[in-house]
ModelCIF file with pLDDT and N, C-alpha, C, O atoms, coordinates in Angstrom:
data_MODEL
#
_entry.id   MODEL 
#
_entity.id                         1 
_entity.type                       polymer 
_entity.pdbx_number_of_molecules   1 
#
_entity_poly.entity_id                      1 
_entity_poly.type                           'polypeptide(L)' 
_entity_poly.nstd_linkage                   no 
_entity_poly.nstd_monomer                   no 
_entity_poly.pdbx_seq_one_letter_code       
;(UNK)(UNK)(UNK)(UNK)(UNK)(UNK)(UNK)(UNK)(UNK)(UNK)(UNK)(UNK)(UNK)(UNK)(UNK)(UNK)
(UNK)(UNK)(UNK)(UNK)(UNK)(UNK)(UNK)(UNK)(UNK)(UNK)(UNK)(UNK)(UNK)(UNK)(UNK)(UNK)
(UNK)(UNK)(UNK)(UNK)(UNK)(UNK)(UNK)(UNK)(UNK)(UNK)(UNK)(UNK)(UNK)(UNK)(UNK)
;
_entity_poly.pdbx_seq_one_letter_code_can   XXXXXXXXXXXXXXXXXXXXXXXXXXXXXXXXXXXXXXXXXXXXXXX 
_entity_poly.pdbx_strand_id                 A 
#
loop_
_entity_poly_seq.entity_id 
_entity_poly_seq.num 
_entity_poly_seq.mon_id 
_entity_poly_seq.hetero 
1 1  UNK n 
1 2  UNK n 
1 3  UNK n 
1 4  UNK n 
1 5  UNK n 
1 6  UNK n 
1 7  UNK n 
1 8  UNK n 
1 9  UNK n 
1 10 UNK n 
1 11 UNK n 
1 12 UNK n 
1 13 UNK n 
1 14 UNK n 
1 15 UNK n 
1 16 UNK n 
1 17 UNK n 
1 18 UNK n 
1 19 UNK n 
1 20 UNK n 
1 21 UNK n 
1 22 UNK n 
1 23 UNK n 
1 24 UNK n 
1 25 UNK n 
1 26 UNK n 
1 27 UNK n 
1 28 UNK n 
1 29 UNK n 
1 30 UNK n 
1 31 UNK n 
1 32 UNK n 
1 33 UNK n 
1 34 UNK n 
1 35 UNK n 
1 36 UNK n 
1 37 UNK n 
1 38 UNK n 
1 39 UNK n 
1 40 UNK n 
1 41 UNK n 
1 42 UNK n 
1 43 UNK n 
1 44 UNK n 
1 45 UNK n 
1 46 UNK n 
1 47 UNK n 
#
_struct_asym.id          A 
_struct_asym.entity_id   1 
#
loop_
_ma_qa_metric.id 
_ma_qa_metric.mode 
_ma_qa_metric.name 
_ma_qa_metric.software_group_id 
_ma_qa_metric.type 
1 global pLDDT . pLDDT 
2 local  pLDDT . pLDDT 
#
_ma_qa_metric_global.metric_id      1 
_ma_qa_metric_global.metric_value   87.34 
_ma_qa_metric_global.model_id       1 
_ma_qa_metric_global.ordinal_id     1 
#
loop_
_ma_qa_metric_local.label_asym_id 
_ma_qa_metric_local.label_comp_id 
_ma_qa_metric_local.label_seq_id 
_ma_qa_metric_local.metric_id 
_ma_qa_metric_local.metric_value 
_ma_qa_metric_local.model_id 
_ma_qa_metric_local.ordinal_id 
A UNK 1  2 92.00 1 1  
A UNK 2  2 91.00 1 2  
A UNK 3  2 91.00 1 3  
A UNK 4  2 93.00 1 4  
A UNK 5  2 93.00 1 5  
A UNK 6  2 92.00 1 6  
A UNK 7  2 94.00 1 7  
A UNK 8  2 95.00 1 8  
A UNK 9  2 95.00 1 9  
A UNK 10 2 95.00 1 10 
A UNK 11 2 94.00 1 11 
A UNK 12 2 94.00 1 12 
A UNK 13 2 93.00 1 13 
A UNK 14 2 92.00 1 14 
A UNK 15 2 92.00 1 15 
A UNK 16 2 92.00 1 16 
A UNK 17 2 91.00 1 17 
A UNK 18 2 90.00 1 18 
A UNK 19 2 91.00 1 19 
A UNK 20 2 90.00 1 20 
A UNK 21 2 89.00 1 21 
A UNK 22 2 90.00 1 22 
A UNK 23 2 91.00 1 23 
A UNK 24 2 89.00 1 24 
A UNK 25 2 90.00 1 25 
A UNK 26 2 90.00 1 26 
A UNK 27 2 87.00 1 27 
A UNK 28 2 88.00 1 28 
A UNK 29 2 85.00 1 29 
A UNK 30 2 80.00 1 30 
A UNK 31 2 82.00 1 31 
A UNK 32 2 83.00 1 32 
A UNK 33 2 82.00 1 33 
A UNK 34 2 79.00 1 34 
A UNK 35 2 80.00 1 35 
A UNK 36 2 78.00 1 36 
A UNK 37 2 78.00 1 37 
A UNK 38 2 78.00 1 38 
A UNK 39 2 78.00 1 39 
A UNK 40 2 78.00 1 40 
A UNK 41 2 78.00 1 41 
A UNK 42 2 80.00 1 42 
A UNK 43 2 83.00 1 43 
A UNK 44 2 83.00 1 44 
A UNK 45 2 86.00 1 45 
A UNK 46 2 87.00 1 46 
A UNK 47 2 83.00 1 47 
#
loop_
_atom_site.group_PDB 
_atom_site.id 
_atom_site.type_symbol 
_atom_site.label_atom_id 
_atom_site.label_alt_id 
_atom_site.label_comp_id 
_atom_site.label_asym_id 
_atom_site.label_entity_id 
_atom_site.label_seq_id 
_atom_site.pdbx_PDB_ins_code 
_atom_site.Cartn_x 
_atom_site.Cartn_y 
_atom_site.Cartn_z 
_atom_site.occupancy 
_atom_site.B_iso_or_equiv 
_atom_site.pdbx_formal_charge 
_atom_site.auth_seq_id 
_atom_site.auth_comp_id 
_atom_site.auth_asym_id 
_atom_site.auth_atom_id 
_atom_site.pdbx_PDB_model_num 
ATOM 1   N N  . UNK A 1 1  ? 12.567 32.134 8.278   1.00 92.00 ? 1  UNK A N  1 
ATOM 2   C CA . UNK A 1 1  ? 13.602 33.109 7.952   1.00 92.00 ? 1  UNK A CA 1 
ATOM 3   C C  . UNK A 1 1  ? 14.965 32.718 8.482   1.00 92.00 ? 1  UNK A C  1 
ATOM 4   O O  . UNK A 1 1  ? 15.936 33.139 7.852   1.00 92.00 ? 1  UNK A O  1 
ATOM 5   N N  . UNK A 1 2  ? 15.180 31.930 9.611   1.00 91.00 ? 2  UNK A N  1 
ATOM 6   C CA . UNK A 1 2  ? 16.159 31.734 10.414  1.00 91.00 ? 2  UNK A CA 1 
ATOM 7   C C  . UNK A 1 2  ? 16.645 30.795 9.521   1.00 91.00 ? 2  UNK A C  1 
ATOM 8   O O  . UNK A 1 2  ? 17.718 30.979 8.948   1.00 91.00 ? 2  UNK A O  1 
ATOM 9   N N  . UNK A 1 3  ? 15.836 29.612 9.306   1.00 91.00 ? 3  UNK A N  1 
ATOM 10  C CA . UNK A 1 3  ? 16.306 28.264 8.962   1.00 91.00 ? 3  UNK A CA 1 
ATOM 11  C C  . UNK A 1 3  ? 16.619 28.540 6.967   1.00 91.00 ? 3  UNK A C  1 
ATOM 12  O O  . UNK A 1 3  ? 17.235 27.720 6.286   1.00 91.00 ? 3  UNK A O  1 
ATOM 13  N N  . UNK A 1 4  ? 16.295 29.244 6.668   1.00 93.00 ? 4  UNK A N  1 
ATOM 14  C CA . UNK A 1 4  ? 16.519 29.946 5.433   1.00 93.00 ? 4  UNK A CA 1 
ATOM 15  C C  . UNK A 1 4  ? 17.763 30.748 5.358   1.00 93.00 ? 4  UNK A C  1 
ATOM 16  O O  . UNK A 1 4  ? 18.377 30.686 4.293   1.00 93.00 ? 4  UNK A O  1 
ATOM 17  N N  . UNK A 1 5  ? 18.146 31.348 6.123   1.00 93.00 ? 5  UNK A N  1 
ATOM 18  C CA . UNK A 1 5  ? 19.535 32.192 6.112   1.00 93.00 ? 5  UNK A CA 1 
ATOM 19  C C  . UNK A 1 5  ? 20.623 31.540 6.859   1.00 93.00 ? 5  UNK A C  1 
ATOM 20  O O  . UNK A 1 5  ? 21.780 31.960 6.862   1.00 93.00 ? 5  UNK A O  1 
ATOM 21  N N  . UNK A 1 6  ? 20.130 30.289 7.620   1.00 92.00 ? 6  UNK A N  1 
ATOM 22  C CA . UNK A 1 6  ? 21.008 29.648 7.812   1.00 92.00 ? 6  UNK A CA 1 
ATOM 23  C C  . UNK A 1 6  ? 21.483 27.979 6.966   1.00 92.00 ? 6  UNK A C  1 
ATOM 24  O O  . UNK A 1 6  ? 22.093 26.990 7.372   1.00 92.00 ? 6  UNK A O  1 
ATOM 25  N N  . UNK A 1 7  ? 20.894 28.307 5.763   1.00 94.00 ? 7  UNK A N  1 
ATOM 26  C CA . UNK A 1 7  ? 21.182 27.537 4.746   1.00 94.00 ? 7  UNK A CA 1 
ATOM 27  C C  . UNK A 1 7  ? 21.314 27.751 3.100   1.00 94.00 ? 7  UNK A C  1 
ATOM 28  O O  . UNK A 1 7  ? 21.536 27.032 2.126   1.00 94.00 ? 7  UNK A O  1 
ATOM 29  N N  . UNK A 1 8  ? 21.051 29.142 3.354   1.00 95.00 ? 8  UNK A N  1 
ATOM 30  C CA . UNK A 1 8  ? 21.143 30.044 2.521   1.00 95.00 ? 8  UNK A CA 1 
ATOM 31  C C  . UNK A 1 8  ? 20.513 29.697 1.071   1.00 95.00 ? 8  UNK A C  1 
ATOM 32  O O  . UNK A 1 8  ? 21.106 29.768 -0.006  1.00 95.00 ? 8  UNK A O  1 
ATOM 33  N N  . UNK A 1 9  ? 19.084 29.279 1.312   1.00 95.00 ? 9  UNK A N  1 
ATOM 34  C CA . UNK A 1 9  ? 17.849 29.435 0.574   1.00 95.00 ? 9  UNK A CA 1 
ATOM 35  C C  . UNK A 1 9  ? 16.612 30.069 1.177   1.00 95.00 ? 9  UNK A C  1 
ATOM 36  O O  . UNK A 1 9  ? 16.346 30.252 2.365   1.00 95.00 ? 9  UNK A O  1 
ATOM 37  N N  . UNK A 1 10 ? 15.949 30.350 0.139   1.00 95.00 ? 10 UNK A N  1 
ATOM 38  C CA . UNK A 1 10 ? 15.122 31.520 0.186   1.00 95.00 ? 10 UNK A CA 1 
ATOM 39  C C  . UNK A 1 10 ? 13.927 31.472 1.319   1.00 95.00 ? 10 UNK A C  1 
ATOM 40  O O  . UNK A 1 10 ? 13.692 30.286 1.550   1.00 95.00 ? 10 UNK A O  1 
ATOM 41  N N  . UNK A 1 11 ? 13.437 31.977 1.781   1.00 94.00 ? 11 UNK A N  1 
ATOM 42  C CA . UNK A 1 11 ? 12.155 31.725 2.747   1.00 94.00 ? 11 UNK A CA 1 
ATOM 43  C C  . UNK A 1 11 ? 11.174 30.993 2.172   1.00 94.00 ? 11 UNK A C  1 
ATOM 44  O O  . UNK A 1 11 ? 10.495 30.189 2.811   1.00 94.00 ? 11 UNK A O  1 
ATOM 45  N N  . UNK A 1 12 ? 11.039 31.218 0.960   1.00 94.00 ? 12 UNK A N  1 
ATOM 46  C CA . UNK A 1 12 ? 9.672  30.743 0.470   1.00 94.00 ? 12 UNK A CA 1 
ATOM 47  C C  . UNK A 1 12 ? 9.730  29.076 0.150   1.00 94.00 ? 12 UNK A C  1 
ATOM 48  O O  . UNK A 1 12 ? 8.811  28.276 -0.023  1.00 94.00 ? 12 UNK A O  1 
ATOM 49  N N  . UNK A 1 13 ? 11.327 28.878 0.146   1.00 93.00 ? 13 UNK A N  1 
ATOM 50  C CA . UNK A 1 13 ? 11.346 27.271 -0.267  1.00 93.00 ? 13 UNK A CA 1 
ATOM 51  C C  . UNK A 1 13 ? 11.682 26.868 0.820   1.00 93.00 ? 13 UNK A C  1 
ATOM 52  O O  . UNK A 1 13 ? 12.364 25.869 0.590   1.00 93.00 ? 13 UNK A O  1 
ATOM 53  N N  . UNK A 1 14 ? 11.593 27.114 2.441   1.00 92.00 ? 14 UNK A N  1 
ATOM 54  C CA . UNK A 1 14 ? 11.614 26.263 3.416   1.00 92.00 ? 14 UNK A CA 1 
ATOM 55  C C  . UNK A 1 14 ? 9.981  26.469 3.536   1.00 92.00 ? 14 UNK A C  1 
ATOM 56  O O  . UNK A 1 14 ? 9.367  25.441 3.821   1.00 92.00 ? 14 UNK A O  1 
ATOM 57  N N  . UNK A 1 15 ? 9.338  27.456 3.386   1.00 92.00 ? 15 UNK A N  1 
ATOM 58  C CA . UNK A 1 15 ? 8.081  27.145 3.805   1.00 92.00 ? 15 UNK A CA 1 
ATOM 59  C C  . UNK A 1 15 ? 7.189  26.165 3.043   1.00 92.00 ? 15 UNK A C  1 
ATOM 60  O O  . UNK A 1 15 ? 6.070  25.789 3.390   1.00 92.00 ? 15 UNK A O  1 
ATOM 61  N N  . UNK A 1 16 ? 7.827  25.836 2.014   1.00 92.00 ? 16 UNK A N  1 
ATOM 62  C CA . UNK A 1 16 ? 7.185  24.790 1.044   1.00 92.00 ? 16 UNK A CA 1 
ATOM 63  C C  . UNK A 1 16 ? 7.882  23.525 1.378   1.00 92.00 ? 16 UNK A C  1 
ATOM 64  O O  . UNK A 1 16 ? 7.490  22.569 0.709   1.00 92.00 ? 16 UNK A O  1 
ATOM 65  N N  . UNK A 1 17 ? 8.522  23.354 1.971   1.00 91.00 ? 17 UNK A N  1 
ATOM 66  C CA . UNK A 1 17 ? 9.285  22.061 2.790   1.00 91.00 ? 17 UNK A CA 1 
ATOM 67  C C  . UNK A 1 17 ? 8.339  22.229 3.991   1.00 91.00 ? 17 UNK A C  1 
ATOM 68  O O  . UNK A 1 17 ? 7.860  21.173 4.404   1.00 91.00 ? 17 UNK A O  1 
ATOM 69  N N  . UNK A 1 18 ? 8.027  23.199 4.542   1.00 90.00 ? 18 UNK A N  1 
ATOM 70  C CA . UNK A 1 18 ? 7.503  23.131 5.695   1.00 90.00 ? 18 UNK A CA 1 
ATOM 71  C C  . UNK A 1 18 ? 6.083  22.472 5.456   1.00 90.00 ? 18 UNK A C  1 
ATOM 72  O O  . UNK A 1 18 ? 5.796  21.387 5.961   1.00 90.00 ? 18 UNK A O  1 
ATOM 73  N N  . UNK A 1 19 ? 5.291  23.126 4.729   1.00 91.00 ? 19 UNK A N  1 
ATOM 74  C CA . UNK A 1 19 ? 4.207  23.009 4.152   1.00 91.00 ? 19 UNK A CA 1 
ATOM 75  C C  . UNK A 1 19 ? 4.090  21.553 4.189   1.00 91.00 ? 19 UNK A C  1 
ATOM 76  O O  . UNK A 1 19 ? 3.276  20.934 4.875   1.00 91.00 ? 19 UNK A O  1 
ATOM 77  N N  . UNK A 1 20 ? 5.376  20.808 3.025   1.00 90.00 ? 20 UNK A N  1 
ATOM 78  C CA . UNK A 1 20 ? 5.071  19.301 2.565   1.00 90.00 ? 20 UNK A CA 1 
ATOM 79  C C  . UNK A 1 20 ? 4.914  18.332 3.754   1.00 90.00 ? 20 UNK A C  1 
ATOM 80  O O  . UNK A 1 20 ? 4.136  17.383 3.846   1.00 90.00 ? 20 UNK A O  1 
ATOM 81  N N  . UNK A 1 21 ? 5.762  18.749 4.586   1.00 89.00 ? 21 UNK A N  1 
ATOM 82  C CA . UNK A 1 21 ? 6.238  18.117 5.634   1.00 89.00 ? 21 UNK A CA 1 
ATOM 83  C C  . UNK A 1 21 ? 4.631  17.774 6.543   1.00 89.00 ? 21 UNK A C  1 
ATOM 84  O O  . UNK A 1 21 ? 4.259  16.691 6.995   1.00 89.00 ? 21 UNK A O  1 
ATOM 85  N N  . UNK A 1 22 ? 4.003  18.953 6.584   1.00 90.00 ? 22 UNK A N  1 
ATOM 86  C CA . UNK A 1 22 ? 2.497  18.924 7.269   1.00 90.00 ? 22 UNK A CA 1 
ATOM 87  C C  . UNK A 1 22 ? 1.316  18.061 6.251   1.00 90.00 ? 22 UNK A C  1 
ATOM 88  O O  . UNK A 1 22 ? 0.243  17.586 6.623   1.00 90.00 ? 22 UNK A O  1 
ATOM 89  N N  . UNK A 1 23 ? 1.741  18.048 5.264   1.00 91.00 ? 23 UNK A N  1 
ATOM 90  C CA . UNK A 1 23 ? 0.870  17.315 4.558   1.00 91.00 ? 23 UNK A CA 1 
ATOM 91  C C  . UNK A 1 23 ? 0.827  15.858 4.536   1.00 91.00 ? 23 UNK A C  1 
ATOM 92  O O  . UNK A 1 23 ? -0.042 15.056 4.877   1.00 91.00 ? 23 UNK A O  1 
ATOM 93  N N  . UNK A 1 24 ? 2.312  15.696 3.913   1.00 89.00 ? 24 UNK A N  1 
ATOM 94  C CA . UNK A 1 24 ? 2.662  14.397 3.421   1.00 89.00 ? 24 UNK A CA 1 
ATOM 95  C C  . UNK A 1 24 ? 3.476  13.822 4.491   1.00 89.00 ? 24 UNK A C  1 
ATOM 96  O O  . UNK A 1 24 ? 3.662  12.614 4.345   1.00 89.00 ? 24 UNK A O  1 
ATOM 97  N N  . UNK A 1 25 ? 4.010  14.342 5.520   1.00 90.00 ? 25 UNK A N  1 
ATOM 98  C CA . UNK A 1 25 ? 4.502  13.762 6.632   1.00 90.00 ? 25 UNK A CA 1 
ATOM 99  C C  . UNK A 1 25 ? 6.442  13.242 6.202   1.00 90.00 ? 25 UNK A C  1 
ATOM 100 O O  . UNK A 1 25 ? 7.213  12.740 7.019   1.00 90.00 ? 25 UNK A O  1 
ATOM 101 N N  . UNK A 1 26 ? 6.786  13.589 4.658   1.00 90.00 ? 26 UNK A N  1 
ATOM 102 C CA . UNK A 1 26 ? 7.646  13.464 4.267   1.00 90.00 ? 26 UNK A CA 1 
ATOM 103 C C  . UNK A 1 26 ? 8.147  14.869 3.729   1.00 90.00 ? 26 UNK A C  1 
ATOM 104 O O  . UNK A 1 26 ? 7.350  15.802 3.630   1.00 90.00 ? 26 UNK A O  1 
ATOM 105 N N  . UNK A 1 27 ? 9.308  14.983 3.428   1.00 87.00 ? 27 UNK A N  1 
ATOM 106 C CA . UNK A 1 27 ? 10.396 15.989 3.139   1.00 87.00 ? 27 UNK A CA 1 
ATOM 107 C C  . UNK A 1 27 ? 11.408 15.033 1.633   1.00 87.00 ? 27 UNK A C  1 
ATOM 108 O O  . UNK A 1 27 ? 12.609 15.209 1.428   1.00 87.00 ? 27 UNK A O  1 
ATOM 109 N N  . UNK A 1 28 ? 10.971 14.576 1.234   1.00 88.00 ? 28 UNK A N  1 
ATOM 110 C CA . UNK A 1 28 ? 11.357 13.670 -0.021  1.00 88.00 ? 28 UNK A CA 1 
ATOM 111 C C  . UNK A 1 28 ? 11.191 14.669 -1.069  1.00 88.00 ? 28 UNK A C  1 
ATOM 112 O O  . UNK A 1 28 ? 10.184 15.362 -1.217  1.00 88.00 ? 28 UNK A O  1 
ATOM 113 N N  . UNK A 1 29 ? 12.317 14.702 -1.838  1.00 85.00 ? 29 UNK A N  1 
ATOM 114 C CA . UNK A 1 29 ? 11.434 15.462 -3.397  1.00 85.00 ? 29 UNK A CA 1 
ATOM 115 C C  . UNK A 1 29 ? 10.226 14.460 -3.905  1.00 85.00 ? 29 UNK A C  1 
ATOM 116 O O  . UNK A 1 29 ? 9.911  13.276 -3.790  1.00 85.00 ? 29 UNK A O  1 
ATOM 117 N N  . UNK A 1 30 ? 9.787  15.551 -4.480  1.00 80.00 ? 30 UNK A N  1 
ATOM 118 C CA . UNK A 1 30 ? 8.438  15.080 -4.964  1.00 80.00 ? 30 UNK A CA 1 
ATOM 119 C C  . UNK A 1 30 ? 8.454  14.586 -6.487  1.00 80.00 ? 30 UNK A C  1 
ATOM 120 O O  . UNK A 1 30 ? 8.694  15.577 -7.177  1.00 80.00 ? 30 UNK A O  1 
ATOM 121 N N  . UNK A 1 31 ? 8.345  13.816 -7.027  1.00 82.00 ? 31 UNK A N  1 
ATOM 122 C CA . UNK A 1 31 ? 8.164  13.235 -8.735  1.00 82.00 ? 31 UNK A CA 1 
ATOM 123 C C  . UNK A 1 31 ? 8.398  14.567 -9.465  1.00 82.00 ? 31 UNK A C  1 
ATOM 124 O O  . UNK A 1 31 ? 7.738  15.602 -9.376  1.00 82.00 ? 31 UNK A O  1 
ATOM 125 N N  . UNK A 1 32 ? 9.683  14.259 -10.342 1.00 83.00 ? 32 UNK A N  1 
ATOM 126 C CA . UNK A 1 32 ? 9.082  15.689 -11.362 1.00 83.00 ? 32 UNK A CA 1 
ATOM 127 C C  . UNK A 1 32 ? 8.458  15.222 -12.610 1.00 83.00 ? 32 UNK A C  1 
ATOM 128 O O  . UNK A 1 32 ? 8.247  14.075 -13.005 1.00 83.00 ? 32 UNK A O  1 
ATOM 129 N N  . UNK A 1 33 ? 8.314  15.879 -12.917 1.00 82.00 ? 33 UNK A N  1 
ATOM 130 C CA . UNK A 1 33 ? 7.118  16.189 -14.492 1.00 82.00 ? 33 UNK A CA 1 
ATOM 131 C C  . UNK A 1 33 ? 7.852  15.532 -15.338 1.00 82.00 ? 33 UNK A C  1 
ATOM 132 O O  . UNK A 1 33 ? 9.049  15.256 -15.262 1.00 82.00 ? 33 UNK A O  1 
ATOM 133 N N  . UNK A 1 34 ? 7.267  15.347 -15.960 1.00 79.00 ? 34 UNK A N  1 
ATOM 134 C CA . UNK A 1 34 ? 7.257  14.931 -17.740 1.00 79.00 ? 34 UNK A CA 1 
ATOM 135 C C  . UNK A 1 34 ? 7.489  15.538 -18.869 1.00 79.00 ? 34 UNK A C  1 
ATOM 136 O O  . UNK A 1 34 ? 6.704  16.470 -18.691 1.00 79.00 ? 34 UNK A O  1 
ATOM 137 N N  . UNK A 1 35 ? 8.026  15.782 -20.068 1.00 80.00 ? 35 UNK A N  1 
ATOM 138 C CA . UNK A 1 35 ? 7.524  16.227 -21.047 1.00 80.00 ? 35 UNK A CA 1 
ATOM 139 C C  . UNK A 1 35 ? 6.641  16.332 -21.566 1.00 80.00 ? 35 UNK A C  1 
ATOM 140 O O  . UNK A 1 35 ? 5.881  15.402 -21.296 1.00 80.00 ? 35 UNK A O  1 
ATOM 141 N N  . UNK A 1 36 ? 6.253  16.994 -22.227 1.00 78.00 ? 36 UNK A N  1 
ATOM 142 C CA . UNK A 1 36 ? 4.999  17.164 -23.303 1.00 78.00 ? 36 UNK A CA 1 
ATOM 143 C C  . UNK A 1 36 ? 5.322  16.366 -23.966 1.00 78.00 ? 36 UNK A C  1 
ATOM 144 O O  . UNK A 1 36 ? 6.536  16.167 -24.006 1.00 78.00 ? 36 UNK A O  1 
ATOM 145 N N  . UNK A 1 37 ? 4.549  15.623 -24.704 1.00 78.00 ? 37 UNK A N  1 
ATOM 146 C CA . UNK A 1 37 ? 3.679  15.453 -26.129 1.00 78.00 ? 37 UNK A CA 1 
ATOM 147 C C  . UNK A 1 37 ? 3.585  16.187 -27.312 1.00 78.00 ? 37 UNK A C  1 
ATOM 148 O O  . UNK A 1 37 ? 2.520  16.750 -27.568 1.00 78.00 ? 37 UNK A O  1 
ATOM 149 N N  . UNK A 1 38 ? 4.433  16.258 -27.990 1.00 78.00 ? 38 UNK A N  1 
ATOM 150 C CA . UNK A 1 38 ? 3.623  17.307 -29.285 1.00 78.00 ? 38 UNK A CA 1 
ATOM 151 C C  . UNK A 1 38 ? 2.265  17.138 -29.814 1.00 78.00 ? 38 UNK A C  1 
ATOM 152 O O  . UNK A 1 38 ? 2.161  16.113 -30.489 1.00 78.00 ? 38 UNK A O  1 
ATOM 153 N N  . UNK A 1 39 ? 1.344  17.736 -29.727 1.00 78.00 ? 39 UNK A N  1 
ATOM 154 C CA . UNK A 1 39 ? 0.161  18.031 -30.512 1.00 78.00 ? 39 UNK A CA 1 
ATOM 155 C C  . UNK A 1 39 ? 0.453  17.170 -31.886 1.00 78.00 ? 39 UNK A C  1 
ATOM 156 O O  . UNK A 1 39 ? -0.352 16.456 -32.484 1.00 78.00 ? 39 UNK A O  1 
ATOM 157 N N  . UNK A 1 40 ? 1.853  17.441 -32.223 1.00 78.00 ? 40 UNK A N  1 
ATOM 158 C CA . UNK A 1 40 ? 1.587  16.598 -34.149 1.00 78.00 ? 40 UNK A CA 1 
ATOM 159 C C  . UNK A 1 40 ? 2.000  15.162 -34.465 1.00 78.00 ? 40 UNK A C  1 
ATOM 160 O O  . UNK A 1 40 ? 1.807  14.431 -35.436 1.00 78.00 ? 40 UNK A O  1 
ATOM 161 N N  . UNK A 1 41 ? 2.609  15.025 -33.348 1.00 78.00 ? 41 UNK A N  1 
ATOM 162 C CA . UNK A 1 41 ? 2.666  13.598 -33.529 1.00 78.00 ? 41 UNK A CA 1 
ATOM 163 C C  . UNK A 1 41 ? 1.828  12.467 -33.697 1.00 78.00 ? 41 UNK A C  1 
ATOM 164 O O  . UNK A 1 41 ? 2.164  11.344 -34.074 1.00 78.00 ? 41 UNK A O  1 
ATOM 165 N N  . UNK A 1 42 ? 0.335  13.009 -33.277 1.00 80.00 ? 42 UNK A N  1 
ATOM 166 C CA . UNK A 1 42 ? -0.509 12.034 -34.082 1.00 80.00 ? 42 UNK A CA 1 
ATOM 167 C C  . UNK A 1 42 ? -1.032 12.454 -35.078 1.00 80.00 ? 42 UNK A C  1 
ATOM 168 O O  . UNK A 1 42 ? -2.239 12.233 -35.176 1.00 80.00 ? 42 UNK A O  1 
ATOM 169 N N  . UNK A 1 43 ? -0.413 13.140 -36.085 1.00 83.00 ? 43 UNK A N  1 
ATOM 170 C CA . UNK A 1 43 ? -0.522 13.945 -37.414 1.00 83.00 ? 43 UNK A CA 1 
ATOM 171 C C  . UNK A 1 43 ? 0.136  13.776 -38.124 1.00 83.00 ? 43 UNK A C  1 
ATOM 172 O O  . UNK A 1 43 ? -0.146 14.005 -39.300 1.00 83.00 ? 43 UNK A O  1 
ATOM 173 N N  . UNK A 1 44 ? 1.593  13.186 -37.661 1.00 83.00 ? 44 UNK A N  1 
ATOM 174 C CA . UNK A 1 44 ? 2.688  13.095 -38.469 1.00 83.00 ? 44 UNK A CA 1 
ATOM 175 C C  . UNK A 1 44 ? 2.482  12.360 -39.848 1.00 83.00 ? 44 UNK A C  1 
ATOM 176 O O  . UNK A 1 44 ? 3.077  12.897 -40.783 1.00 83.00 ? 44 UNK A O  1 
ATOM 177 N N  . UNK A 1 45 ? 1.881  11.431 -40.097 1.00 86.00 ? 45 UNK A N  1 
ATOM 178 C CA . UNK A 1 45 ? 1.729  10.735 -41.126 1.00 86.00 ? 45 UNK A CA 1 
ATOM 179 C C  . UNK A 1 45 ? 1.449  11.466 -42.529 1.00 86.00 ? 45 UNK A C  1 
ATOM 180 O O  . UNK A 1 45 ? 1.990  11.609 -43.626 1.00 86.00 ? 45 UNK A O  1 
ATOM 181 N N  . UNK A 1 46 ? 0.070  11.911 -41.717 1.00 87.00 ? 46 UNK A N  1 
ATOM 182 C CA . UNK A 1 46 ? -0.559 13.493 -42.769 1.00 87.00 ? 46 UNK A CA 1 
ATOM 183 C C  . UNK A 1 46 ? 0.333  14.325 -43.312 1.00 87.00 ? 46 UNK A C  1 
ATOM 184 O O  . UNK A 1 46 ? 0.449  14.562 -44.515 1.00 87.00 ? 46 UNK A O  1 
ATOM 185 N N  . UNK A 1 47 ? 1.103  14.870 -42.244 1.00 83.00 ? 47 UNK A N  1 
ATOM 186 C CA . UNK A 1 47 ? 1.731  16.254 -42.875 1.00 83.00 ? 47 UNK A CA 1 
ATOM 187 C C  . UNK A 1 47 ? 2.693  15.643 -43.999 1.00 83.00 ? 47 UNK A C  1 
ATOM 188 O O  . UNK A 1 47 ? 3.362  16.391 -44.712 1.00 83.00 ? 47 UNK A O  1 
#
């Protein structure tokens, strides 16, 4: 709560820094995601 209002983000996203930090031993963003795939693109020919 402290370290959250004194950076003025939310509690729940230092505790998920906190969290990573116990896991992974790092504080790095983590890979983001990908796009999808459309479903029709291996259809395309067909349609």
């Amino acid at each position: 709560g402290k370290v959250a209002a004194r950076f003025d983000v939310s509690k729940g996203f230092v505790q998920k820094i906190l969290k990573q930090k116990q896991t992974t031993g790092r504080v790095q963003p983590r890979k983001q995601g990908g796009s999808l795939k459309s479903v029709l693109n291996s259809r395309r020919t067909k349609f």
